[in-house]
Protein backbone atom coordinates (compact mmCIF):
# COMPACT_ATOMS: atom_id res chain seq x y z
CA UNK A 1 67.78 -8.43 23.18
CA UNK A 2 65.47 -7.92 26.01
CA UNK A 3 61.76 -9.02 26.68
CA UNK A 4 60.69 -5.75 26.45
CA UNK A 5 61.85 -5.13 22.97
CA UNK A 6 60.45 -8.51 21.82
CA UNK A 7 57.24 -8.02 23.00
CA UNK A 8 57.03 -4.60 21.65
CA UNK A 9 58.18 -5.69 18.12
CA UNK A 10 55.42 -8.35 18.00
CA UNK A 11 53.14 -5.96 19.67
CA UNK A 12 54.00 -3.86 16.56
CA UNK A 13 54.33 -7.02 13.75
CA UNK A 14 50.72 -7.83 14.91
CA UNK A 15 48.98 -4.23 15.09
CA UNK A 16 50.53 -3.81 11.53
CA UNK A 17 48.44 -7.41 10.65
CA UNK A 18 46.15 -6.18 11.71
CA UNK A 19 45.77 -2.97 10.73
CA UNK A 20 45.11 -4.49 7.05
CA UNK A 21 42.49 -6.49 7.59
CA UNK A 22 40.74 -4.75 10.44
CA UNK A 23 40.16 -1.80 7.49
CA UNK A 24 37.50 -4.94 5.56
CA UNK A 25 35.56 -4.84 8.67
CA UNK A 26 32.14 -2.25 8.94
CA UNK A 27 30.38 -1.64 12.37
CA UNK A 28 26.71 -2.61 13.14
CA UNK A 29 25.47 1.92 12.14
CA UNK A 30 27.22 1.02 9.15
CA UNK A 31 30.37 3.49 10.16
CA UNK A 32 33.80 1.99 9.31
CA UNK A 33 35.08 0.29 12.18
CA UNK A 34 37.96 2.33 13.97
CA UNK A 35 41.41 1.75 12.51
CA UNK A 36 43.81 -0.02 14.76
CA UNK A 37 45.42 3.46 15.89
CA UNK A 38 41.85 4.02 17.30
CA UNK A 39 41.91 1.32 19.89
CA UNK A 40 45.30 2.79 20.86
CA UNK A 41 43.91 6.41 21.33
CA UNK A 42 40.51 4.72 23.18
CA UNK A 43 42.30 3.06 25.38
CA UNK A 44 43.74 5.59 26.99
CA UNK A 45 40.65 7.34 26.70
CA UNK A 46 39.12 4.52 28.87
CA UNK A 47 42.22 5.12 31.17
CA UNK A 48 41.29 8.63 31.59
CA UNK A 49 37.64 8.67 32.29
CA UNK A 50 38.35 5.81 34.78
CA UNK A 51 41.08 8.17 36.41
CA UNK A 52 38.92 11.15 36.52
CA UNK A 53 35.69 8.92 38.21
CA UNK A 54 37.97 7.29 40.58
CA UNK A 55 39.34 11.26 41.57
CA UNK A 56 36.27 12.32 41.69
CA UNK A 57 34.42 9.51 43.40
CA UNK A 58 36.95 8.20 46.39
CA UNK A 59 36.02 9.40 49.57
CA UNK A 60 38.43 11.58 51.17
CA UNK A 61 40.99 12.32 48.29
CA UNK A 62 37.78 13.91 45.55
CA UNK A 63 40.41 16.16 43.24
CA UNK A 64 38.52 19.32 42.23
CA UNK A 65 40.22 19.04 39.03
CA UNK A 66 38.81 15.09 38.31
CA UNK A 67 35.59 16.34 39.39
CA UNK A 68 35.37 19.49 36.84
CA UNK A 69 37.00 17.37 34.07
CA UNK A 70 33.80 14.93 34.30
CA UNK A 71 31.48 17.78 34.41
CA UNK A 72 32.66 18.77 30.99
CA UNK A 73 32.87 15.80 29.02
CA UNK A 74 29.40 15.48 30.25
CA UNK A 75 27.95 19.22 29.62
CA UNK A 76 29.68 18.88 25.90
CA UNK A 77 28.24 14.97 24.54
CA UNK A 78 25.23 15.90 26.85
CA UNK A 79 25.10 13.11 29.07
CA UNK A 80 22.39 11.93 31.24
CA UNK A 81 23.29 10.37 34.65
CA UNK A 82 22.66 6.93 33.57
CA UNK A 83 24.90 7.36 30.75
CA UNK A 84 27.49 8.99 32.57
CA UNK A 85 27.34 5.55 34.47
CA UNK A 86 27.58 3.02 31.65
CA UNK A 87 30.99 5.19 30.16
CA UNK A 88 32.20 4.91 33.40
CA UNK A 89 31.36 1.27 33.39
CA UNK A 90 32.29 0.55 29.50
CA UNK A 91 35.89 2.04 30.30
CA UNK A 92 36.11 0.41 33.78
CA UNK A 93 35.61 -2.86 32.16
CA UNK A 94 37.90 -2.79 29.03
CA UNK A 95 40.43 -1.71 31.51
CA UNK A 96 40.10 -4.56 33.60
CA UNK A 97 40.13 -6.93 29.98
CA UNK A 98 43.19 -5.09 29.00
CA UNK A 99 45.08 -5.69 32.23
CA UNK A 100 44.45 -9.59 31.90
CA UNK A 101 45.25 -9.51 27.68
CA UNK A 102 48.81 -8.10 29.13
CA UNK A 103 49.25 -10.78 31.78
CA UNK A 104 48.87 -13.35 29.01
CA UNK A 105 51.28 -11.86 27.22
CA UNK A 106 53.64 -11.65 30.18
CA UNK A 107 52.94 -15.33 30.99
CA UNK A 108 53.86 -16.18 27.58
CA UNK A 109 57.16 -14.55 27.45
CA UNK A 110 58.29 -15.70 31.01
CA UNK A 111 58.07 -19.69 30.00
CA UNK A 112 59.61 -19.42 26.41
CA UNK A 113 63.98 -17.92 25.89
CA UNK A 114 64.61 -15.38 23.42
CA UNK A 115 64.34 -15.53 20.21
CA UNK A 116 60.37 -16.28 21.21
CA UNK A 117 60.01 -19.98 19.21
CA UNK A 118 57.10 -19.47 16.27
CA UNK A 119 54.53 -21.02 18.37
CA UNK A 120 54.59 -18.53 21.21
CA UNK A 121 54.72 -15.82 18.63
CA UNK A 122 51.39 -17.00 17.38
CA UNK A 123 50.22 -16.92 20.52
CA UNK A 124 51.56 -13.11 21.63
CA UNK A 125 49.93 -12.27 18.17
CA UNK A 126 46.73 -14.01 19.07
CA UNK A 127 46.39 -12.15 22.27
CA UNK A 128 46.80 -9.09 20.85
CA UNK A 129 44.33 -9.71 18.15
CA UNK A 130 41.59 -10.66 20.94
CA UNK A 131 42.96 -7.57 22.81
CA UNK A 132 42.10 -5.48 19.60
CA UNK A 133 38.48 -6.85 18.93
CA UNK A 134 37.58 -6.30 22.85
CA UNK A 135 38.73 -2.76 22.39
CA UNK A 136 36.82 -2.34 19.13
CA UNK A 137 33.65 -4.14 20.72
CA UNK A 138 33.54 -1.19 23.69
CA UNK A 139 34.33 1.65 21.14
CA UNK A 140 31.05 -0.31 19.38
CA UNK A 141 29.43 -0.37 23.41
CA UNK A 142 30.03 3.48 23.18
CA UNK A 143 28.59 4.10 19.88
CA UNK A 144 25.23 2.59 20.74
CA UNK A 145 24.91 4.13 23.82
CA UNK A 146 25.37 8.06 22.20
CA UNK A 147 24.30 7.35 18.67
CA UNK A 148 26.16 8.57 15.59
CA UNK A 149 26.10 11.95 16.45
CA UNK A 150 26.87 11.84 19.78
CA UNK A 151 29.50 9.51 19.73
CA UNK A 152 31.09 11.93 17.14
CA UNK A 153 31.06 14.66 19.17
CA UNK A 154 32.49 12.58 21.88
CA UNK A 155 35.12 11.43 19.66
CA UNK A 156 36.49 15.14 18.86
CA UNK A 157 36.13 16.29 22.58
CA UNK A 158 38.24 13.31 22.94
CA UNK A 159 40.97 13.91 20.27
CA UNK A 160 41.16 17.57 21.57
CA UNK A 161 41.88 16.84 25.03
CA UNK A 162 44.78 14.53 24.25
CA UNK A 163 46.43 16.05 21.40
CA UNK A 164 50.07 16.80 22.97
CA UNK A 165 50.80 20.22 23.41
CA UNK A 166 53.99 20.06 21.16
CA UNK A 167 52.59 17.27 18.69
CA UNK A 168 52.06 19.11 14.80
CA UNK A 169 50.64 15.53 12.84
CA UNK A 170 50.25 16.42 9.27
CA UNK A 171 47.15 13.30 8.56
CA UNK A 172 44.00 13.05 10.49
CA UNK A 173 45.07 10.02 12.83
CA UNK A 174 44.42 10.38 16.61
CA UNK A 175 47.01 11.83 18.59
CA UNK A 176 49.43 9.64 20.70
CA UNK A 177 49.73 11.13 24.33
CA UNK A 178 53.22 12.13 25.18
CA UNK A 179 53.31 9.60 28.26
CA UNK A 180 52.75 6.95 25.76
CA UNK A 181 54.84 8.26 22.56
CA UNK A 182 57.75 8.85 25.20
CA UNK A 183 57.31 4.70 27.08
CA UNK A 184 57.88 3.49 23.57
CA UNK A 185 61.27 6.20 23.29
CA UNK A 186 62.75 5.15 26.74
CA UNK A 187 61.95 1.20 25.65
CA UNK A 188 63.94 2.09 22.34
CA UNK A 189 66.95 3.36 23.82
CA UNK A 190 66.95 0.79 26.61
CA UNK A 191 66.73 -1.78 23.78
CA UNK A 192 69.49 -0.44 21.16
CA UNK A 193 72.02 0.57 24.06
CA UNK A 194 71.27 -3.22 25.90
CA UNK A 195 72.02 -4.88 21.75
CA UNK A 196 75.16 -2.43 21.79
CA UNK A 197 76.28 -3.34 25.21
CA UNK A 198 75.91 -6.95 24.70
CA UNK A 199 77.81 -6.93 21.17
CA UNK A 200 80.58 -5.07 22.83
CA UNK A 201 80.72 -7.31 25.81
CA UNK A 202 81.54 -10.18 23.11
CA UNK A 203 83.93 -8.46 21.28
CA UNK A 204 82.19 -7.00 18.69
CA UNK A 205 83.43 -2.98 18.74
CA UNK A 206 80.94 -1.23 16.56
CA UNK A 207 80.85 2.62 17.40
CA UNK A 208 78.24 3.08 15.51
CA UNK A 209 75.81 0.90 17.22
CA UNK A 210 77.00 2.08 20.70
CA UNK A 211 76.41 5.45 19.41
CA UNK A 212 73.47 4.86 17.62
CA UNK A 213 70.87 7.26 18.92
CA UNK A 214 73.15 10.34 19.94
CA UNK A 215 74.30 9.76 16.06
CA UNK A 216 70.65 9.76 14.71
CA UNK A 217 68.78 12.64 17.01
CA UNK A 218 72.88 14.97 16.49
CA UNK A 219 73.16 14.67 20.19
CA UNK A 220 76.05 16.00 21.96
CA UNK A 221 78.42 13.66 24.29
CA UNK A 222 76.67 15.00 27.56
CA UNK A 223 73.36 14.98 26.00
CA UNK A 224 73.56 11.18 24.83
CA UNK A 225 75.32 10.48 29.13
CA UNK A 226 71.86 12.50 30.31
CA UNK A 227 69.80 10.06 27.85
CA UNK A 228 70.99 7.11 29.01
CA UNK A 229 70.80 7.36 32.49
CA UNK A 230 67.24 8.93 32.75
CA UNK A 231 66.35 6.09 30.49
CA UNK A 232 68.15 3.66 33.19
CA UNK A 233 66.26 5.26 35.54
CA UNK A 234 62.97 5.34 33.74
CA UNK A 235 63.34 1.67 33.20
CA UNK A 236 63.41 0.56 36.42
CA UNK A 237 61.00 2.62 38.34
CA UNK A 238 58.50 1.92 35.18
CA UNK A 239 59.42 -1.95 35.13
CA UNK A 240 58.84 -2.53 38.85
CA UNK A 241 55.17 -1.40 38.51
CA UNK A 242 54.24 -3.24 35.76
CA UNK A 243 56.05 -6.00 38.08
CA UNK A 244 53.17 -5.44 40.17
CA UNK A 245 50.02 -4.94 37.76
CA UNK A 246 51.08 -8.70 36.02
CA UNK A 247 51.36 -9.92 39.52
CA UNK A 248 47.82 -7.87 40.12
CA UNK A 249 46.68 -9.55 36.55
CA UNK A 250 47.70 -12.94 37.17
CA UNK A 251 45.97 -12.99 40.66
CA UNK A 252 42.76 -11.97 39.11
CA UNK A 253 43.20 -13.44 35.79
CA UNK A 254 39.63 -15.73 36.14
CA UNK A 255 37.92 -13.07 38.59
CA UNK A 256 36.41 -10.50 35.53
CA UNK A 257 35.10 -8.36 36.30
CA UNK A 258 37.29 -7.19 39.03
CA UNK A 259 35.87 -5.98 42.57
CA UNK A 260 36.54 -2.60 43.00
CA UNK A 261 39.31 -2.55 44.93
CA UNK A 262 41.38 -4.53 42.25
CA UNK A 263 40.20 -2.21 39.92
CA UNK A 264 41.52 0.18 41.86
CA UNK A 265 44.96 -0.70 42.92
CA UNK A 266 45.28 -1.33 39.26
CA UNK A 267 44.61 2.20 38.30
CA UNK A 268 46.48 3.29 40.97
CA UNK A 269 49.72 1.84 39.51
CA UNK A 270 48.64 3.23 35.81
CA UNK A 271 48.46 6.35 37.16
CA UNK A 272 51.94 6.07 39.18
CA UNK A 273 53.29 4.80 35.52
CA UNK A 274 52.11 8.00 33.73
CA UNK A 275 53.27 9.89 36.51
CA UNK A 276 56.92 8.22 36.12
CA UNK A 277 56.69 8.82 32.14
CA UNK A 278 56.26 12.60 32.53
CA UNK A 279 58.50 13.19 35.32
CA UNK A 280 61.32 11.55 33.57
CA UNK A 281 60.12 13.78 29.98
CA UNK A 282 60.55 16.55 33.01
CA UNK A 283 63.94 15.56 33.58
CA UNK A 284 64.84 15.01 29.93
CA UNK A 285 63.80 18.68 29.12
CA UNK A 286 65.62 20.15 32.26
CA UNK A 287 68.83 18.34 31.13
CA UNK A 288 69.00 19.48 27.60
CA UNK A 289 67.07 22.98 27.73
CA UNK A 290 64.15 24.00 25.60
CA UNK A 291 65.94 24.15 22.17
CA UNK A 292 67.54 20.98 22.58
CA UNK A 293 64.64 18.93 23.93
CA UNK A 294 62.72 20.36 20.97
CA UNK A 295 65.43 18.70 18.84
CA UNK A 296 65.09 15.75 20.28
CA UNK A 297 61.41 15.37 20.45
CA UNK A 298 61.26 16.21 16.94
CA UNK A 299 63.76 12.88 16.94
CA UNK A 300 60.94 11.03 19.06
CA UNK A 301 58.20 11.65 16.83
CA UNK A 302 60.10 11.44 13.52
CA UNK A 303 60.88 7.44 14.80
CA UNK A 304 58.71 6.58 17.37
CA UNK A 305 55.50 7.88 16.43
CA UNK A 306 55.31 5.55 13.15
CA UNK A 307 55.75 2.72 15.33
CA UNK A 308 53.51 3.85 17.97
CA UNK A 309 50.68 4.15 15.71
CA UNK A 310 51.48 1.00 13.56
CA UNK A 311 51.18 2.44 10.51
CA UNK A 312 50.70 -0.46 7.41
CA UNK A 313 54.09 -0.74 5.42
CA UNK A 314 54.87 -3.43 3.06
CA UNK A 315 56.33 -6.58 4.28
CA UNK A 316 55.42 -5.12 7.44
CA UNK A 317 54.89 -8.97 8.99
């Protein structure tokens, strides 16, 4: 199986872990501390409000729409100038924290051969888990800078902004943006079709696993052709930017915080990543139509979303 699916089923074993005991812990206000599925939905919080200051702060390319989208989240949380500057800052530098975290993980998987041996799965899990508590320590950053009140109010503008349009969730976790719900879906598909291609390749005819997914979301012969190849596609143009932001991470792996203009480059290719994600969601519902692509991401969130959000099962490590 590929790297990618390895490192998002220990991405997954470990949130899971995690999950259970991060529910024991209690913030400093005495507030729960946020469940795993929080520093999920944060961090892309983080990823926005750095996306929307660097719009609306780059000389020569200020978006209008960056500019008015800052305005808000500031006019509704009520936010002075110097704390519009330490969110900015809070996010900027979790970002930066988050980009290194990954590039340990890449590093990892590069010098050991799938299977991963135990040792370097400790290690993936460990980064992860130090990933998590930096994540939870500037959700914590944000708390005590808007107080309890504040910070909730912040925390709904939040989950409002980001619910996906077409996302009905039945239980009060935050919502999963689609660009993120749909990386994990094209990383699936890439993953089952590479096992099924593989097994095949060695003689192993099993039509169900080559026909796994079109079986499992009732796809039609034309619709499972159109899946795979705008996954193909997906996969490569998504794959050779994140070539780029481990080669960005590695290069400034002991240089944290970053200068600006890492910083930068680095949300640049985030940005080009979520652009990639929606434009190939674009594609998927221009190839199957608006009743079918409702089918399907009824599919998507019926299978992905459990994983996305790492929901404790039993046994789950």
């Amino acid at each position: 199986m590929s790297a990618r699916f390895w490192a998002v089923l220990f991405y997954r074993t470990s949130v899971i872990f995690l999950t259970c005991i991060g529910s024991l812990a209690q913030s400093s206000s005495g507030r729960p501390a946020p469940r795993t599925s929080d520093t999920i939905f944060y961090l892309h919080f983080f990823r926005r409000v750095d996306r929307w200051h660097q719009g609306a702060t780059t000389p020569g390319y200020q978006q209008k729409a960056d500019v008015e989208a800052l305005h808000q989240l500031s006019d509704t949380v009520h936010l002075k100038t110097a704390e519009e500057e330490a969110l900015q800052s809070i996010a900027a530098d979790c970002l930066s924290k988050e980009v290194v975290s990954r590039a340990r993980v890449s590093a990892i998987e590069s010098k050991n051969r799938i299977p991963f041996p135990e040792k370097a799965r400790k290690q993936i899990v460990a980064v992860h888990e130090q990933e998590r508590q930096m994540i939870l320590d500037h959700i914590r950053q944000l708390e005590n800078l808007l107080g309890p009140d504040r910070f909730q109010t912040l925390e709904t503008y939040a989950q409002r902004l980001m619910r996906p349009q077409s996302a009905v969730t039945a239980d009060s976790a935050p919502p999963v943006p689609d660009d993120i719900l749909y990386e994990f879906f094209f990383g699936y598909v890439h993953t089952v079709q590479r096992a099924a291609d593989r097994g095949a390749a060695a003689g192993v005819k099993n039509a169900e696993a080559l026909h796994h997914i079109k079986n499992a979301a009732h796809l039609t012969p034309a619709e499972e052709v159109a899946l795979k190849s705008i996954t193909a596609d997906f996969e490569g143009q998504f794959g050779a930017i994140q070539s780029k932001l481990h080669t960005l991470g590695e290069e400034n792996r002991n240089n944290v915080p970053w200068p600006d203009a890492v910083r930068e480059q680095v949300m640049a290719l985030r940005q080009q990543q979520h652009q990639v994600t929606m434009d190939h969601i674009q594609q998927l519902q221009k190839a199957f139509g608006a009743n079918r692509f409702q089918m399907l991401d009824d599919y998507v969130r019926r299978t992905i979303l459990p994983t996305v959000r790492a929901t404790p099962i039993p046994g789950g490590q």
